[in-house]
N, C-alpha and C. Protein backbone atom coordinates (compact mmCIF):
# COMPACT_ATOMS: atom_id res chain seq x y z
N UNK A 1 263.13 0.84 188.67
CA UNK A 1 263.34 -0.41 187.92
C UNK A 1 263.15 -1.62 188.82
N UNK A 2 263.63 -1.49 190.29
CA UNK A 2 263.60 -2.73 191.21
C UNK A 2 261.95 -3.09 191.70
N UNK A 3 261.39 -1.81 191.79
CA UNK A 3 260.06 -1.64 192.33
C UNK A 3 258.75 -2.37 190.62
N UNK A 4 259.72 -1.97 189.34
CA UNK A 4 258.67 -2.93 188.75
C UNK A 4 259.12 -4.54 188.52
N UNK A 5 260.04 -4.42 188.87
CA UNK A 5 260.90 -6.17 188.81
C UNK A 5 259.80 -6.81 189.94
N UNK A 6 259.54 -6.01 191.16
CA UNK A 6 258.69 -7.22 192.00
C UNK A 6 257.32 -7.11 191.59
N UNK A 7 256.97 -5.89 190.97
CA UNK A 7 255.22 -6.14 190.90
C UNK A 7 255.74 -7.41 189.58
N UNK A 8 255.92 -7.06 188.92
CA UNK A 8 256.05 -8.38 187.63
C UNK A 8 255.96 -9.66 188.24
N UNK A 9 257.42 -9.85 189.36
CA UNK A 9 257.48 -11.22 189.56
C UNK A 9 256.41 -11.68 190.49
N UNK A 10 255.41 -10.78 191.05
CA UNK A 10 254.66 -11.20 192.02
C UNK A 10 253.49 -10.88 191.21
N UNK A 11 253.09 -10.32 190.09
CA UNK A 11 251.94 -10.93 188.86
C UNK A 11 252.05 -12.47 188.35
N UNK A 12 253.33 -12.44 188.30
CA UNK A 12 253.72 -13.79 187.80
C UNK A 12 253.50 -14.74 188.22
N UNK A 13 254.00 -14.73 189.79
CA UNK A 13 253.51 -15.76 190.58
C UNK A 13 252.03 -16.41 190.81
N UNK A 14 251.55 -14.84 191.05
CA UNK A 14 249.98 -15.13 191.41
C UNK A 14 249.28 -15.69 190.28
N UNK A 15 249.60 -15.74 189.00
CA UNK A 15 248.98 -16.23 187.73
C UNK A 15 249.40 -17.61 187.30
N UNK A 16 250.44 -17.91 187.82
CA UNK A 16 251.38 -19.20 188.17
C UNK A 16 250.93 -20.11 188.97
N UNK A 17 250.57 -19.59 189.79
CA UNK A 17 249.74 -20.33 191.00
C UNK A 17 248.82 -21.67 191.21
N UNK A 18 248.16 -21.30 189.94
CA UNK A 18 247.05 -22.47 190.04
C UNK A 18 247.70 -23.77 188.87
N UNK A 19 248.97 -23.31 188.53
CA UNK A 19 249.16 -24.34 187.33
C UNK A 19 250.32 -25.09 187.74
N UNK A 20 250.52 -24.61 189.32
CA UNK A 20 251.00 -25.89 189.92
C UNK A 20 251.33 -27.27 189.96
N UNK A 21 252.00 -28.13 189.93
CA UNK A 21 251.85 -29.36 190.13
C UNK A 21 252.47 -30.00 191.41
N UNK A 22 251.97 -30.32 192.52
CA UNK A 22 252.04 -31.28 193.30
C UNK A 22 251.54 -32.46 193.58
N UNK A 23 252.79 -33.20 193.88
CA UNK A 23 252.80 -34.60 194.20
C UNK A 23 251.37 -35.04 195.11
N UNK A 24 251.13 -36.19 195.35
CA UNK A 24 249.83 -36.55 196.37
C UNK A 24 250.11 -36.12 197.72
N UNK A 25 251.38 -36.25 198.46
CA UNK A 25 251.40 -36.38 199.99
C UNK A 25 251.42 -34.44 199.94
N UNK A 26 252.30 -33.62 199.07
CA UNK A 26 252.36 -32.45 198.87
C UNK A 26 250.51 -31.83 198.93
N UNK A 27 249.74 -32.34 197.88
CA UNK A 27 248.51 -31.77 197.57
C UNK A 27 247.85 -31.87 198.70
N UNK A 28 248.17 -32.88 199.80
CA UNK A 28 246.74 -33.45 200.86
C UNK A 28 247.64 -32.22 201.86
N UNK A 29 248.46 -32.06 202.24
CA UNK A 29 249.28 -31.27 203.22
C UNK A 29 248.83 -29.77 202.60
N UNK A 30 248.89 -29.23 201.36
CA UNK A 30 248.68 -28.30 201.05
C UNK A 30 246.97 -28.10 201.43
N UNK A 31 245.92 -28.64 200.73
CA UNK A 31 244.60 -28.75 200.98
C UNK A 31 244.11 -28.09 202.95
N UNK A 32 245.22 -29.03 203.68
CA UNK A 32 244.68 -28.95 204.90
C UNK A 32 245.48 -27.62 205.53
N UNK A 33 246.32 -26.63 204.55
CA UNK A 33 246.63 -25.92 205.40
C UNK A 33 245.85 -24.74 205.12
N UNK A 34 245.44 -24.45 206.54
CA UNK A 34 244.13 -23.41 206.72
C UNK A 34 244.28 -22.02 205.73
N UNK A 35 245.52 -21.74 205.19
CA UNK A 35 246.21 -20.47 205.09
C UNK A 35 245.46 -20.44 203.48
N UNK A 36 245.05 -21.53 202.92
CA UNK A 36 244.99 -21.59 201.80
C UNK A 36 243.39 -21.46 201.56
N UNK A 37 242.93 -21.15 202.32
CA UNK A 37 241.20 -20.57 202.40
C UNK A 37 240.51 -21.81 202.21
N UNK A 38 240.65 -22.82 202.01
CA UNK A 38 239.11 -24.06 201.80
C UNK A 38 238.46 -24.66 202.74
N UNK A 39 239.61 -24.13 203.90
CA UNK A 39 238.97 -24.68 205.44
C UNK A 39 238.26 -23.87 206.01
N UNK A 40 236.92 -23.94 206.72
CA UNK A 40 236.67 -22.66 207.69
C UNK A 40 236.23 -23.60 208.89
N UNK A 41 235.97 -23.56 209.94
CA UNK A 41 235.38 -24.12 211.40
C UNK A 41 235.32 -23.25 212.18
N UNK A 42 234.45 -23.26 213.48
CA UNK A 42 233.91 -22.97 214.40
C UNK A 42 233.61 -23.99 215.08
N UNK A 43 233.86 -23.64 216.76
CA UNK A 43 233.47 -24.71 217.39
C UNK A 43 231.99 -24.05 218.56
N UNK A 44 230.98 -24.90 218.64
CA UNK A 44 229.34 -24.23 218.86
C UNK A 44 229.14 -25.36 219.98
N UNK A 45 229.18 -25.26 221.57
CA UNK A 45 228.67 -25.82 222.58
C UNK A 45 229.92 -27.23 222.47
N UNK A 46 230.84 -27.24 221.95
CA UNK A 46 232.09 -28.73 222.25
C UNK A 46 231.76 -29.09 221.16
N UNK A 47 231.19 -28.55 219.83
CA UNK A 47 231.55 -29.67 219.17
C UNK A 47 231.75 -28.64 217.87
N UNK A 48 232.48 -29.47 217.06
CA UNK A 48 233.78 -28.57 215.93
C UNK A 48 232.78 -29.31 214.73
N UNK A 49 232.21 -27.94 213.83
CA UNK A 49 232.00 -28.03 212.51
C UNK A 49 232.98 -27.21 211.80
N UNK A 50 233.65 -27.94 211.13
CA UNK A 50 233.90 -28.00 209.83
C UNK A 50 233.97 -27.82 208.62
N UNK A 51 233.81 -27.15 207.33
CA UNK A 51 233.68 -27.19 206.12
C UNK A 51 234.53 -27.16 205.59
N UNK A 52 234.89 -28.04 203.92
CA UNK A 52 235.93 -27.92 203.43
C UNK A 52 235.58 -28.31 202.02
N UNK A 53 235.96 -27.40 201.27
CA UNK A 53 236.21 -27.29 199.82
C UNK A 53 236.70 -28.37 198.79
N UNK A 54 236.40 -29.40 198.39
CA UNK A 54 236.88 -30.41 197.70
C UNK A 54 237.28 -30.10 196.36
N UNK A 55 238.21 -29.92 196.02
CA UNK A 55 238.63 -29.83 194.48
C UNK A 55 238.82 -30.89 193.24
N UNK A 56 237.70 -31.02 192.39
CA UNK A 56 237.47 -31.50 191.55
C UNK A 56 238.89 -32.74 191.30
N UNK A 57 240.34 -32.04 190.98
CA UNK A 57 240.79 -33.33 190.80
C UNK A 57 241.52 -34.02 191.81
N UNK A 58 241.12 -34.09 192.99
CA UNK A 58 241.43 -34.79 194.29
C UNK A 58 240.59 -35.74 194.33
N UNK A 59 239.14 -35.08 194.18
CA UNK A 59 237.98 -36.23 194.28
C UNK A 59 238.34 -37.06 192.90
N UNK A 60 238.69 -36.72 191.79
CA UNK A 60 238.90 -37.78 190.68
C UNK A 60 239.96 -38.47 190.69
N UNK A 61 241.09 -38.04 191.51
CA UNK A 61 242.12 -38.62 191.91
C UNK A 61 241.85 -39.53 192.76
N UNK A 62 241.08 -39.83 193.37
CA UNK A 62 240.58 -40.79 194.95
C UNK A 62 240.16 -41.67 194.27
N UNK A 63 238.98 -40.99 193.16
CA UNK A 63 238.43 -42.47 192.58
C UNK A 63 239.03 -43.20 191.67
N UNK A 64 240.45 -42.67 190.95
CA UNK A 64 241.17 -43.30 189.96
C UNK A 64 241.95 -44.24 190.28
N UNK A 65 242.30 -43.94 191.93
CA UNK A 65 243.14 -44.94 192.29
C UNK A 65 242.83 -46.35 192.44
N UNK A 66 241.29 -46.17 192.63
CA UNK A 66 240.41 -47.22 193.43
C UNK A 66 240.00 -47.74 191.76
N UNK A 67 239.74 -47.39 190.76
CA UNK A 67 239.69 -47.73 189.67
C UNK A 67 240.46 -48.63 188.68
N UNK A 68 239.79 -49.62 188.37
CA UNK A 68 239.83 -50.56 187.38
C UNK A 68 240.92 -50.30 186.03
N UNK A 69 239.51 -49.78 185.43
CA UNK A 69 239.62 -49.28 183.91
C UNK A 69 239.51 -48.40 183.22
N UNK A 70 239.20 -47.55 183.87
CA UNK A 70 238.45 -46.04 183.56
C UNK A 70 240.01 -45.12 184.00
N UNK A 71 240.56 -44.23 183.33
CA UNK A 71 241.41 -43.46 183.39
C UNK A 71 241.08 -42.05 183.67
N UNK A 72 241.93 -41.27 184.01
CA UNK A 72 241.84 -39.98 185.21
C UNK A 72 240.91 -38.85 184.55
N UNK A 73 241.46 -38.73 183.38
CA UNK A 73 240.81 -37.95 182.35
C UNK A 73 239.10 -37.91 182.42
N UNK A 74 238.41 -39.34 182.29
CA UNK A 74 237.28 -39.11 182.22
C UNK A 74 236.72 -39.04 183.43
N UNK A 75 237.30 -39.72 184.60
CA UNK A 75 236.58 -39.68 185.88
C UNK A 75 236.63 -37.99 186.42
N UNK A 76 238.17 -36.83 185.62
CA UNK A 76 237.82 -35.69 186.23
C UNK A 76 236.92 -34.67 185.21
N UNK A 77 236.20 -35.79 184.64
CA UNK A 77 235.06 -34.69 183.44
C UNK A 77 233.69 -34.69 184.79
N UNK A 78 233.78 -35.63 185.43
CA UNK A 78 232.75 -36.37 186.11
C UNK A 78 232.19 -34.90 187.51
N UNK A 79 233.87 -34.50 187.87
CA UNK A 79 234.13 -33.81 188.61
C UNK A 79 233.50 -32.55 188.47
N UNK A 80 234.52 -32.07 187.40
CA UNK A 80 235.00 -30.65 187.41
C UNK A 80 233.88 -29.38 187.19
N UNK A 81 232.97 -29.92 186.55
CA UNK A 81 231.55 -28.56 186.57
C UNK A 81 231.11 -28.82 188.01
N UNK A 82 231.04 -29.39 188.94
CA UNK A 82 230.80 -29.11 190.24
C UNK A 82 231.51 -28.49 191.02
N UNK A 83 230.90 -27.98 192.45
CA UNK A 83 231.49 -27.25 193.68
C UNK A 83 231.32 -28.51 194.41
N UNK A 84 232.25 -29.19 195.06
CA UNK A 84 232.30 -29.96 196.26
C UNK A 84 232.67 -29.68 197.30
N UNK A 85 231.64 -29.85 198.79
CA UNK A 85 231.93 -29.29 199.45
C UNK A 85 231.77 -30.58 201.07
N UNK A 86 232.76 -31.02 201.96
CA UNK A 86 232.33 -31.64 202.98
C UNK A 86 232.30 -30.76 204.73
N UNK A 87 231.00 -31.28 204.84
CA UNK A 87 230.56 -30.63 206.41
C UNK A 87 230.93 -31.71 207.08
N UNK A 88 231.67 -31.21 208.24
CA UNK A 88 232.34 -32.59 209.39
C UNK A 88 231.54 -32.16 211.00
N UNK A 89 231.17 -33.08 211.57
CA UNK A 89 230.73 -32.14 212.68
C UNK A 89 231.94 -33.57 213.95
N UNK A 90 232.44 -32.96 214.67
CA UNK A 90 233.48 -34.15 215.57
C UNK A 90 233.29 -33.08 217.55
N UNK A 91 233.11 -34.09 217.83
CA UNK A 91 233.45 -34.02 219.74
C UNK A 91 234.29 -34.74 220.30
N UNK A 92 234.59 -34.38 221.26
CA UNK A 92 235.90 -35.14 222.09
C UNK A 92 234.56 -36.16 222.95
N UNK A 93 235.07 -37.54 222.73
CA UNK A 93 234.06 -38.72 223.04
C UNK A 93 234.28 -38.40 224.11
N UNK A 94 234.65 -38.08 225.20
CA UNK A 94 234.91 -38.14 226.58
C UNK A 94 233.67 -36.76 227.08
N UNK A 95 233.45 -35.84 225.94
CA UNK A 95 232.27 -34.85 226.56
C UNK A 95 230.83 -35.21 227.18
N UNK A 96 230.54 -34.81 228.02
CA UNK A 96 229.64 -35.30 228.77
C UNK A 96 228.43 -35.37 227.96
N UNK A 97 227.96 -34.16 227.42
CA UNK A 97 226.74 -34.17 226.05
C UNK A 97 226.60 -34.64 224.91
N UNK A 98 228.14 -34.52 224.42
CA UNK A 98 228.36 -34.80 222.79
C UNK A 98 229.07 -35.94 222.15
N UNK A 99 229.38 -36.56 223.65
CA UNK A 99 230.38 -37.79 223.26
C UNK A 99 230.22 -38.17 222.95
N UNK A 100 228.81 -38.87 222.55
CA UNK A 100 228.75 -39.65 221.19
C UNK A 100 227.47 -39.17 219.88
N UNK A 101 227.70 -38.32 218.84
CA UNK A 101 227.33 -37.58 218.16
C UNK A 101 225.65 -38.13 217.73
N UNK A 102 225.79 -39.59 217.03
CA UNK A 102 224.81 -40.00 216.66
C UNK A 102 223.85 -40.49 217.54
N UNK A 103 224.02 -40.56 218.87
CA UNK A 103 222.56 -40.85 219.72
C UNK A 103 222.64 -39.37 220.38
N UNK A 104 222.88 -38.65 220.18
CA UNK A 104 222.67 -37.37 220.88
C UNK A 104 221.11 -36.78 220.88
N UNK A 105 220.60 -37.47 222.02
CA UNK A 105 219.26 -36.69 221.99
C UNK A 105 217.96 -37.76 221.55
N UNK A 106 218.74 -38.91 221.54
CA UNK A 106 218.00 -39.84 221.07
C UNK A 106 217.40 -40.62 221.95
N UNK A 107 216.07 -40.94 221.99
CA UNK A 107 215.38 -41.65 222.71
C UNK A 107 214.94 -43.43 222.86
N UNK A 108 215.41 -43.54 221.43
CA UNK A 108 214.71 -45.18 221.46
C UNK A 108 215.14 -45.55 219.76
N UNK A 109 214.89 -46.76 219.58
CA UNK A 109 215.92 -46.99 218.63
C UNK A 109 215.00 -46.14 217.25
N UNK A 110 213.73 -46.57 217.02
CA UNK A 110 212.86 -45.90 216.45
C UNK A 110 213.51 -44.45 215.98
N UNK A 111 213.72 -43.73 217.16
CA UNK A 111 214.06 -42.39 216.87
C UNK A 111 215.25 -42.19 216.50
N UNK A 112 216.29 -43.56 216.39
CA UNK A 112 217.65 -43.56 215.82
C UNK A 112 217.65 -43.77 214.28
N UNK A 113 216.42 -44.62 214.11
CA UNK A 113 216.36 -45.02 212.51
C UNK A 113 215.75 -43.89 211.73
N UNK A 114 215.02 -43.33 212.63
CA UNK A 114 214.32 -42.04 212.05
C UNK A 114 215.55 -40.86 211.01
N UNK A 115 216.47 -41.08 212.53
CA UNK A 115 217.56 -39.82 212.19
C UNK A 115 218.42 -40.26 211.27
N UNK A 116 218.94 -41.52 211.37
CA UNK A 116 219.61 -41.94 210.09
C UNK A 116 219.30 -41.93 208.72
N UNK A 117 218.12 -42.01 208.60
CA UNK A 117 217.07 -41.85 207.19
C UNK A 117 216.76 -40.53 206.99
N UNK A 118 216.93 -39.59 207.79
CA UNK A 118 216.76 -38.24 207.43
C UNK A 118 217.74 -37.29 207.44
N UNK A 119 219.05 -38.07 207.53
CA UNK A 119 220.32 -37.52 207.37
C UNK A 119 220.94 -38.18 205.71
N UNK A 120 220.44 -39.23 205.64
CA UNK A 120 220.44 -39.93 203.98
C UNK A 120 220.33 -39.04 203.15
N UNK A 121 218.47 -38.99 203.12
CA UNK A 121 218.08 -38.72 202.31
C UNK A 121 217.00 -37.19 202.38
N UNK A 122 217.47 -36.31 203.40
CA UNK A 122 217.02 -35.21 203.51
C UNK A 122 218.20 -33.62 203.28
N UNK A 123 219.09 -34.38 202.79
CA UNK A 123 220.56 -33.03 203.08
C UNK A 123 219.97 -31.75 202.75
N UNK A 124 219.56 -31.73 201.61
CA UNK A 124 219.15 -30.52 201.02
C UNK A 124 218.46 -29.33 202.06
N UNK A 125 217.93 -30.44 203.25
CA UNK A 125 216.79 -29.37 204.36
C UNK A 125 217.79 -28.45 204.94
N UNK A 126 219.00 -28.83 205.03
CA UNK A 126 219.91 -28.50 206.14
C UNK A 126 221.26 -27.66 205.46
N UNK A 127 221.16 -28.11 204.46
CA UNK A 127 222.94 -27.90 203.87
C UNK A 127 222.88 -27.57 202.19
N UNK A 128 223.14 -25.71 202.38
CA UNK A 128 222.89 -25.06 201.05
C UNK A 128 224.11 -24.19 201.19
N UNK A 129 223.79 -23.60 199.67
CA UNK A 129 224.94 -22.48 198.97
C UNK A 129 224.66 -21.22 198.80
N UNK A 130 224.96 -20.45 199.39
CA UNK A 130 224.37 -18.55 198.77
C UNK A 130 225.53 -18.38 198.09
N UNK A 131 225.19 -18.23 196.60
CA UNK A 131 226.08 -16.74 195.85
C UNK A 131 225.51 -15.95 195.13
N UNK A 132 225.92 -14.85 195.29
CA UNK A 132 224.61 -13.51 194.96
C UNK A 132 223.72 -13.34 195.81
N UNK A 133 222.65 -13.69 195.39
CA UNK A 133 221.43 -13.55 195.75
C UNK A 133 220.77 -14.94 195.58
N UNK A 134 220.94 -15.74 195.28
CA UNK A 134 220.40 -17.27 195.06
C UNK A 134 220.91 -18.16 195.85
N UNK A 135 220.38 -18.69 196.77
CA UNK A 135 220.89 -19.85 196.96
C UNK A 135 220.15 -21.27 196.36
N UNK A 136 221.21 -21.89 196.02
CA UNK A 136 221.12 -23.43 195.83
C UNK A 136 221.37 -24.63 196.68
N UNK A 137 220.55 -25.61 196.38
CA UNK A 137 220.29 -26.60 197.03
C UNK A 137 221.30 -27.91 196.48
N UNK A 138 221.80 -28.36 197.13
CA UNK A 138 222.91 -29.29 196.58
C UNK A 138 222.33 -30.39 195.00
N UNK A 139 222.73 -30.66 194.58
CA UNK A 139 222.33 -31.52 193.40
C UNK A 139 222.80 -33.30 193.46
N UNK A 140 224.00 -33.32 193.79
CA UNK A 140 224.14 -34.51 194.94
C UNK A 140 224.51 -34.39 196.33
N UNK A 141 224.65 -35.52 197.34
CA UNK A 141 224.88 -35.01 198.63
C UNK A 141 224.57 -36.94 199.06
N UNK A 142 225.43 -36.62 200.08
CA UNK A 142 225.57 -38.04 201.00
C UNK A 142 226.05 -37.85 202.20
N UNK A 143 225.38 -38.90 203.26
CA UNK A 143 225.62 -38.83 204.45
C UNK A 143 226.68 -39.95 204.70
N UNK A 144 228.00 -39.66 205.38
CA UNK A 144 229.34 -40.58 204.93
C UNK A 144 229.32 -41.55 206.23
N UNK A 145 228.07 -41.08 207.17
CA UNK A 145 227.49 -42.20 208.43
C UNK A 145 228.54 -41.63 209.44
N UNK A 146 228.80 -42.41 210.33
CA UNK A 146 229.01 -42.00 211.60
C UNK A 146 230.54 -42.75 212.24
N UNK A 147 231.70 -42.02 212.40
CA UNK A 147 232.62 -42.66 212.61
C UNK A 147 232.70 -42.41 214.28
N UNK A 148 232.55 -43.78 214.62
CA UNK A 148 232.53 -43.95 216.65
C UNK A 148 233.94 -43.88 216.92
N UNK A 149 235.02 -43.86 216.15
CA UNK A 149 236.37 -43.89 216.69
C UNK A 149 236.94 -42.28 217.05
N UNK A 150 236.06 -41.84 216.26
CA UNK A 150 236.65 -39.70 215.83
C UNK A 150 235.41 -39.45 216.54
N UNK A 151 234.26 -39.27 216.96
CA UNK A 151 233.09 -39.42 217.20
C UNK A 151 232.93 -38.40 216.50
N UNK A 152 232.54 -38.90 214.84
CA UNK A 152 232.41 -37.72 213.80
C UNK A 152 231.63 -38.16 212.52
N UNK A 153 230.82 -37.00 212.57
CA UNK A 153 229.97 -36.98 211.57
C UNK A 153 230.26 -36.37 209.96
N UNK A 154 230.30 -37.02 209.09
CA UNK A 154 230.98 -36.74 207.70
C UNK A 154 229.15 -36.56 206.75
N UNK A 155 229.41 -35.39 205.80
CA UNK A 155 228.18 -34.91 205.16
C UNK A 155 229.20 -34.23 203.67
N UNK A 156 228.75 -35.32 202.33
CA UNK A 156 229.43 -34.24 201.46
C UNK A 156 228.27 -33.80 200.07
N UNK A 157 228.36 -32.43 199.81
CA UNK A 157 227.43 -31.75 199.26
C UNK A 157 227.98 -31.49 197.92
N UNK A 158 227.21 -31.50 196.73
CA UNK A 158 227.98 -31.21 195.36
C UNK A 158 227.02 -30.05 194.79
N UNK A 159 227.24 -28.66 194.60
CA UNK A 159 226.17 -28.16 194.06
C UNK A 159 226.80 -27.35 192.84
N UNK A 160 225.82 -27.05 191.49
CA UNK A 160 226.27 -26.63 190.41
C UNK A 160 225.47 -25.26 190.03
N UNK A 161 226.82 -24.24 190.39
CA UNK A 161 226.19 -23.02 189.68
C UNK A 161 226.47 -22.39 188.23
N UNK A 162 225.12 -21.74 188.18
CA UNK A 162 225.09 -21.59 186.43
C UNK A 162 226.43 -20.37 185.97
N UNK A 163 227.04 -20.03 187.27
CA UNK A 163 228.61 -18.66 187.36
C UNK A 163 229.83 -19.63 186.82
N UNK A 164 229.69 -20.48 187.45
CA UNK A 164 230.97 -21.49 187.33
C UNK A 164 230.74 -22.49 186.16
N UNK A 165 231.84 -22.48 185.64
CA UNK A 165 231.78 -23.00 184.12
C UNK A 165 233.27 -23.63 184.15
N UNK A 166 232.87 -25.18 184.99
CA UNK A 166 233.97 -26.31 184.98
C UNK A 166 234.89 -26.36 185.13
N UNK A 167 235.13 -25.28 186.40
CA UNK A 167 236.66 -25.00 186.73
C UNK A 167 237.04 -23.44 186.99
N UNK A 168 236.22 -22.59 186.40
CA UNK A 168 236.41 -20.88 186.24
C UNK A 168 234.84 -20.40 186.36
N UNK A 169 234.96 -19.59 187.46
CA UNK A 169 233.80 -18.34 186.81
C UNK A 169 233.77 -16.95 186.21
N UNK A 170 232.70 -16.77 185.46
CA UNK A 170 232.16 -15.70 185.08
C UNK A 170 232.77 -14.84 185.17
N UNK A 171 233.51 -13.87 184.79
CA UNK A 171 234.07 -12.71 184.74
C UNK A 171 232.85 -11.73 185.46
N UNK A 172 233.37 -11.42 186.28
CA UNK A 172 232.43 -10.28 187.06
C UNK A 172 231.22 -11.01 188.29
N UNK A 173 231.50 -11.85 188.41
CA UNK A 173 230.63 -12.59 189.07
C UNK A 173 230.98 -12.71 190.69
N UNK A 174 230.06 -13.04 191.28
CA UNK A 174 230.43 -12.46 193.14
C UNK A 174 231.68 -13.16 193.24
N UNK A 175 232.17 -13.01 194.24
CA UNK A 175 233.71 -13.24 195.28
C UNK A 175 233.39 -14.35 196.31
N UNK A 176 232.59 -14.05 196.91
CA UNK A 176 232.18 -15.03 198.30
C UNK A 176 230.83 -16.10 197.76
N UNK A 177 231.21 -17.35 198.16
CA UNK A 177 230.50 -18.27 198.60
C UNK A 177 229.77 -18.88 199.96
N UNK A 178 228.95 -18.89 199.96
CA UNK A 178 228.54 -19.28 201.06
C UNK A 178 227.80 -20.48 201.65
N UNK A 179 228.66 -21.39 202.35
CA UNK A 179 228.18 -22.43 202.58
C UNK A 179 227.19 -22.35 203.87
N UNK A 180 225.89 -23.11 203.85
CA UNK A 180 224.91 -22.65 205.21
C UNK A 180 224.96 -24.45 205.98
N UNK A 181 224.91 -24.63 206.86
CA UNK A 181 224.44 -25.61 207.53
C UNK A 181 223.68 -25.24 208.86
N UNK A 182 222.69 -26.00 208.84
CA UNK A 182 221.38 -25.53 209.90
C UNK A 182 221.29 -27.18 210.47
N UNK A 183 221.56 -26.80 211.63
CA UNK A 183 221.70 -27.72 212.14
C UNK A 183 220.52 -28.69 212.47
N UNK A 184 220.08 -29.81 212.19
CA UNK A 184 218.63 -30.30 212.43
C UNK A 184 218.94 -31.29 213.77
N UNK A 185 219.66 -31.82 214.39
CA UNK A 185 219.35 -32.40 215.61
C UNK A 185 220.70 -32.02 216.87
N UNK A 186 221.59 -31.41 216.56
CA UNK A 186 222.45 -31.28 217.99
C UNK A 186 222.51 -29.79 218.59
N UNK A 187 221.68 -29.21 217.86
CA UNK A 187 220.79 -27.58 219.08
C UNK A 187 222.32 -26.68 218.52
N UNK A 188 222.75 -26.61 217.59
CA UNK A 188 224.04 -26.36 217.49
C UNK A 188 223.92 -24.70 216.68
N UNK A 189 222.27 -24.87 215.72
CA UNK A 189 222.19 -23.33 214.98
C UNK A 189 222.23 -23.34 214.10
N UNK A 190 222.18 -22.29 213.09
CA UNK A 190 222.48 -22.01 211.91
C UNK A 190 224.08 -21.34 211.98
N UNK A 191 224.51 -21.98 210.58
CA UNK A 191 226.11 -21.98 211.03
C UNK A 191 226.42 -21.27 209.27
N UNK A 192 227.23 -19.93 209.28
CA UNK A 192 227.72 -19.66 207.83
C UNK A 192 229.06 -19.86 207.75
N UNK A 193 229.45 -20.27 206.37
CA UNK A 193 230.96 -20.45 206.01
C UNK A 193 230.46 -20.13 204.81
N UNK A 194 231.99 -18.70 204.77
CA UNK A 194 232.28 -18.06 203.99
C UNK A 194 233.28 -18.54 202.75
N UNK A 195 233.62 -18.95 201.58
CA UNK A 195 234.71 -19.61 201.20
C UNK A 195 234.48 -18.20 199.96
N UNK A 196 236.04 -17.39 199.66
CA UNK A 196 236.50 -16.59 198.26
C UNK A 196 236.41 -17.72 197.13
N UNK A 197 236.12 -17.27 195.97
CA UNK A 197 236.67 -17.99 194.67
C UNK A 197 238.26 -18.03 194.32
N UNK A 198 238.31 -16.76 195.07
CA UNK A 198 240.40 -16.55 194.23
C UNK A 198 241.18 -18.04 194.65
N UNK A 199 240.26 -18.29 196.12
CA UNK A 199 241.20 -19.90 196.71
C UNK A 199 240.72 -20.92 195.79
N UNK A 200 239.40 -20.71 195.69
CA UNK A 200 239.21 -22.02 194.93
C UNK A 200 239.89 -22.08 193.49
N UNK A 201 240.26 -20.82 192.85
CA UNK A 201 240.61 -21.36 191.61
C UNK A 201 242.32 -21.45 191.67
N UNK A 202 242.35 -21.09 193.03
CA UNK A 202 244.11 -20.71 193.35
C UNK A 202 244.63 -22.36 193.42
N UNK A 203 243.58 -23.52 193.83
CA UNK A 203 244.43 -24.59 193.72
C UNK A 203 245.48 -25.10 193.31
N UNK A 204 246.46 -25.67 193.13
CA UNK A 204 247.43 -26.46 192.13
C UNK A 204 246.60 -27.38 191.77
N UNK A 205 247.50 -28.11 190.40
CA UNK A 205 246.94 -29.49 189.92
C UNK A 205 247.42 -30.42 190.66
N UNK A 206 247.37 -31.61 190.28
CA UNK A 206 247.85 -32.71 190.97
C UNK A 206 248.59 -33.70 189.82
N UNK A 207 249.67 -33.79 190.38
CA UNK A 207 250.52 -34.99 189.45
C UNK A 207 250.25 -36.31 190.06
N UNK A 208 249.87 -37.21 189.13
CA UNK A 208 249.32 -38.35 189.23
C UNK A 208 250.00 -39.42 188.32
């Protein structure tokens, strides 16, 4: 009798899980703790990439705050059929090679404007999704430029698969996601991050 009291209460929980509600300072603390699968990193020659899982109503939460007139509801319709995903690449400024990310390797200003314009408006070359057997190419994507204080590079990718249906996928549909970034100027590689679905749909909501 005790032995089905815990499978129950620990079905319960796990089905409970995502219908959560935490507060803002709760949700951002929860998000960043690694335990909760949306984070993965590796660090490749001193410098720490990154990936991290953005959940639909965080990003609609960010922009609601900053918002006028438009209420939460429609800005998280805006969201929620997407996968959001941000690539961070950061060095300790004091490294002799990497200390400062965005001239790394750079020769002349020419070849600085080059790289900035092909970090704009080229993401797709560099920064894709495998699930199954398909990978996809982001559908939006922005380069968030170059912060000299973190000496860190911010890249966020939105891509929409035909499994995921605005919040849930497909019954029977793969487990692992796979985020790729190939590195195009700091010799750094081809880099995989693995992210489960169970985390992504394991989120809480957010009380707002």
């Amino acid at each position: 009798m005790r032995i089905r009291f815990i499978v129950v209460f620990l079905l319960l929980a796990a089905c409970g899980a995502s219908s959560r509600k935490l507060e803002i300072q709760q949700y951002e603390a929860w998000l960043l703790d690694v335990d909760n699968g949306l984070i993965k990193s590796k660090v490749i020659s001193n410098v720490n990439i990154t990936a991290k899982f953005l959940p639909a109503n965080y990003l609609a939460y960010k922009e609601y705050r900053s918002s006028v007139d438009t209420d939460y509801d429609s800005i998280l319709k805006a969201y929620q059929c997407g996968l959001t995903f941000e690539v961070v690449l950061q060095a300790d400024k004091a490294d002799k090679i990497y200390g400062n990310l965005l001239y790394y390797g750079v020769p002349d200003a020419d070849a600085l404007t080059q790289r900035t314009r092909y970090l704009n408006f080229n993401i797709s070359e560099f920064i894709s999704l495998t699930y199954g057997d398909q990978v996809y190419e982001p559908v939006l994507s922005n380069f968030e430029g170059y912060n000299s204080i973190g000496n860190k590079i911010n890249f966020i990718v939105v891509f929409e698969l035909p499994e995921f249906n605005c919040g849930t996928f497909k019954e029977g549909s793969q487990n692992e996601l796979m985020l790729t970034y190939k590195d195009p100027y700091w010799d750094l590689g081809v880099n995989h991050f693995v992210f489960e679905k169970k985390y992504i749909l394991n989120v809480p909501k957010l009380k707002y």
